[in-house]
Protein backbone atom coordinates (compact mmCIF):
# COMPACT_ATOMS: atom_id res chain seq x y z
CA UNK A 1 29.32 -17.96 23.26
CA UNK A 2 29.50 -13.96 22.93
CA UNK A 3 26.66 -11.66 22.74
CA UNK A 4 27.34 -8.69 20.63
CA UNK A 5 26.01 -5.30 20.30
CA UNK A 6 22.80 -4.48 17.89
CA UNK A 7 23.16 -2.85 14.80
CA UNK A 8 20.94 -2.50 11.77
CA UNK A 9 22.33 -5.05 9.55
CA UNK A 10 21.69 -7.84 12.34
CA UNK A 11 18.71 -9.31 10.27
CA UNK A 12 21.42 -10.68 8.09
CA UNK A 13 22.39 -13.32 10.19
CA UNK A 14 19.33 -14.91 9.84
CA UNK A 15 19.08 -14.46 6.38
CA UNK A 16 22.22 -16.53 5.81
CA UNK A 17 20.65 -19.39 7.02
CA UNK A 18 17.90 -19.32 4.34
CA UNK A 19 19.48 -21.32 1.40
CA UNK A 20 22.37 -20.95 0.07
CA UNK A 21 21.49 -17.49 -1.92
CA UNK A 22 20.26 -16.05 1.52
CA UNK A 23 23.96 -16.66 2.66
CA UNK A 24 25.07 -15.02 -0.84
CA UNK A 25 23.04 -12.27 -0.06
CA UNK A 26 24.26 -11.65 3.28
CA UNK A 27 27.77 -11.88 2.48
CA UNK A 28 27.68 -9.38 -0.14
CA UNK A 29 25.40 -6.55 2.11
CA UNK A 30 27.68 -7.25 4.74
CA UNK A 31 31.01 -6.15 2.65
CA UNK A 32 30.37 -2.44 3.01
CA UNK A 33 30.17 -2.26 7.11
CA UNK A 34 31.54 -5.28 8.84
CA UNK A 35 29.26 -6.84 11.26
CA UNK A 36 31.11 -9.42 13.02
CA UNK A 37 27.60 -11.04 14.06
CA UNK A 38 26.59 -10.99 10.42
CA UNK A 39 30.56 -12.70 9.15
CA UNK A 40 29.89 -15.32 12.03
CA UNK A 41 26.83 -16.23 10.86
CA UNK A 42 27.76 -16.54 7.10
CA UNK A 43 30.38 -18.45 7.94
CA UNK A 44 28.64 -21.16 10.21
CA UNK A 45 25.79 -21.36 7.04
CA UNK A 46 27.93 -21.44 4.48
CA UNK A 47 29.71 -24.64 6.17
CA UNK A 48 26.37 -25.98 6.95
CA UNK A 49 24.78 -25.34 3.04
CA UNK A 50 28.44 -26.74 1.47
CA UNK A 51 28.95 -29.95 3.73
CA UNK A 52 24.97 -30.92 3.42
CA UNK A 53 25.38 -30.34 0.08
CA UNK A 54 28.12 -32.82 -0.80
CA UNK A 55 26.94 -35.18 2.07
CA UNK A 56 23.97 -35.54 0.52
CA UNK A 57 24.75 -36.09 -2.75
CA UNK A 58 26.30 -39.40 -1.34
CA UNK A 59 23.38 -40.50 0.56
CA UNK A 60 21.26 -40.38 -1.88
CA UNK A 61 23.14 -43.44 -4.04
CA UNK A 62 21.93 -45.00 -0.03
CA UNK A 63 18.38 -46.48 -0.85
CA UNK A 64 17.22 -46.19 2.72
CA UNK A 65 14.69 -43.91 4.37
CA UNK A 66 16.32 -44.30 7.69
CA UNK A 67 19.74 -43.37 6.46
CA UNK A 68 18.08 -40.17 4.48
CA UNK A 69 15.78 -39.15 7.40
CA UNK A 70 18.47 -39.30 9.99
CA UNK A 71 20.78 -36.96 7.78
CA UNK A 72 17.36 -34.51 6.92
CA UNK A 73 16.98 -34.60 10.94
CA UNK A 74 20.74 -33.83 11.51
CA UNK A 75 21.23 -30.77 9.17
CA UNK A 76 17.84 -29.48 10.56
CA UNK A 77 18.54 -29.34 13.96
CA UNK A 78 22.14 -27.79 13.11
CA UNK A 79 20.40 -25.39 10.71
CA UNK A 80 17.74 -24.47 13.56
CA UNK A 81 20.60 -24.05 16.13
CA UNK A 82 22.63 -21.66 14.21
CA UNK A 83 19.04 -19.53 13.58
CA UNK A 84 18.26 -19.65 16.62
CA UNK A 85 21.65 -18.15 17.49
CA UNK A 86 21.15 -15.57 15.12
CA UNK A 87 18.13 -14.79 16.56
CA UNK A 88 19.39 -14.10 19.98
CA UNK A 89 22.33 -12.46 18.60
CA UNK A 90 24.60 -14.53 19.73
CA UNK A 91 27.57 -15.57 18.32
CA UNK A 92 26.81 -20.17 19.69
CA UNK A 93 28.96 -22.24 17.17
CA UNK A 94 27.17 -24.72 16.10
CA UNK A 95 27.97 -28.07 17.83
CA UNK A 96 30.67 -30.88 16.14
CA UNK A 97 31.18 -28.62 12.69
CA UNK A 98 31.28 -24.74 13.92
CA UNK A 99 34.90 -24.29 15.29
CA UNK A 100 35.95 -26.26 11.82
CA UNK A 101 33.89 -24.02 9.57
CA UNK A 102 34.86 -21.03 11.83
CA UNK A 103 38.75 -22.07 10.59
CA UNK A 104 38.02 -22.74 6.86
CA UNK A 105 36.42 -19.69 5.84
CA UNK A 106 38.57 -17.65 8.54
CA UNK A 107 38.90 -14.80 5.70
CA UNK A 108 35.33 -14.20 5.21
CA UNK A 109 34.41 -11.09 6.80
CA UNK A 110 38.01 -10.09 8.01
């Protein structure tokens, strides 16, 4: 867990975590100045929006409301913890998945 420094484009970070055209967004403002913050960020959501994504897509052939709410209630809580993050301005990977998506999109925002 780092903190890092303020800077305008902070806001981002949160942003990425609002669907998956919020991370969009944020990835292409944060081309021009590099906010390390912001790349973290996009990084951890875009992992988040791609893996719930295809995850889900498989649970739903599952006819069970206990198998669908516990996956809703997992990607929630993940998706909370990485805002929440962002928030603080912290860069707090987010638990099980983060140093994995931290590896596979290594080259966004480098």
């Amino acid at each position: 867990m780092q903190e890092t420094s303020n800077s305008n484009n902070d806001s981002l970070a949160i942003v990425a975590y609002i669907t998956l055209i919020g991370t969009l967004i944020a990835f292409f403002m944060n081309r021009e100045v590099r906010n390390p913050l912001v790349s973290f960020h996009i990084r951890q959501a875009l992992g988040l929006w791609l893996l719930q994504m295809a995850l889900g897509y498989f649970i739903g052939a599952f006819d069970s409301w206990m198998i669908s709410t516990s996956f809703w209630i997992f990607f929630i809580v993940l998706f909370l913890y990485g805002i929440f993050g962002a928030v603080g301005k912290k860069m707090n990977e987010v638990p099980v998945l983060g140093p994995f998506f931290q590896k596979l999109f290594a080259t966004i925002g480098q």
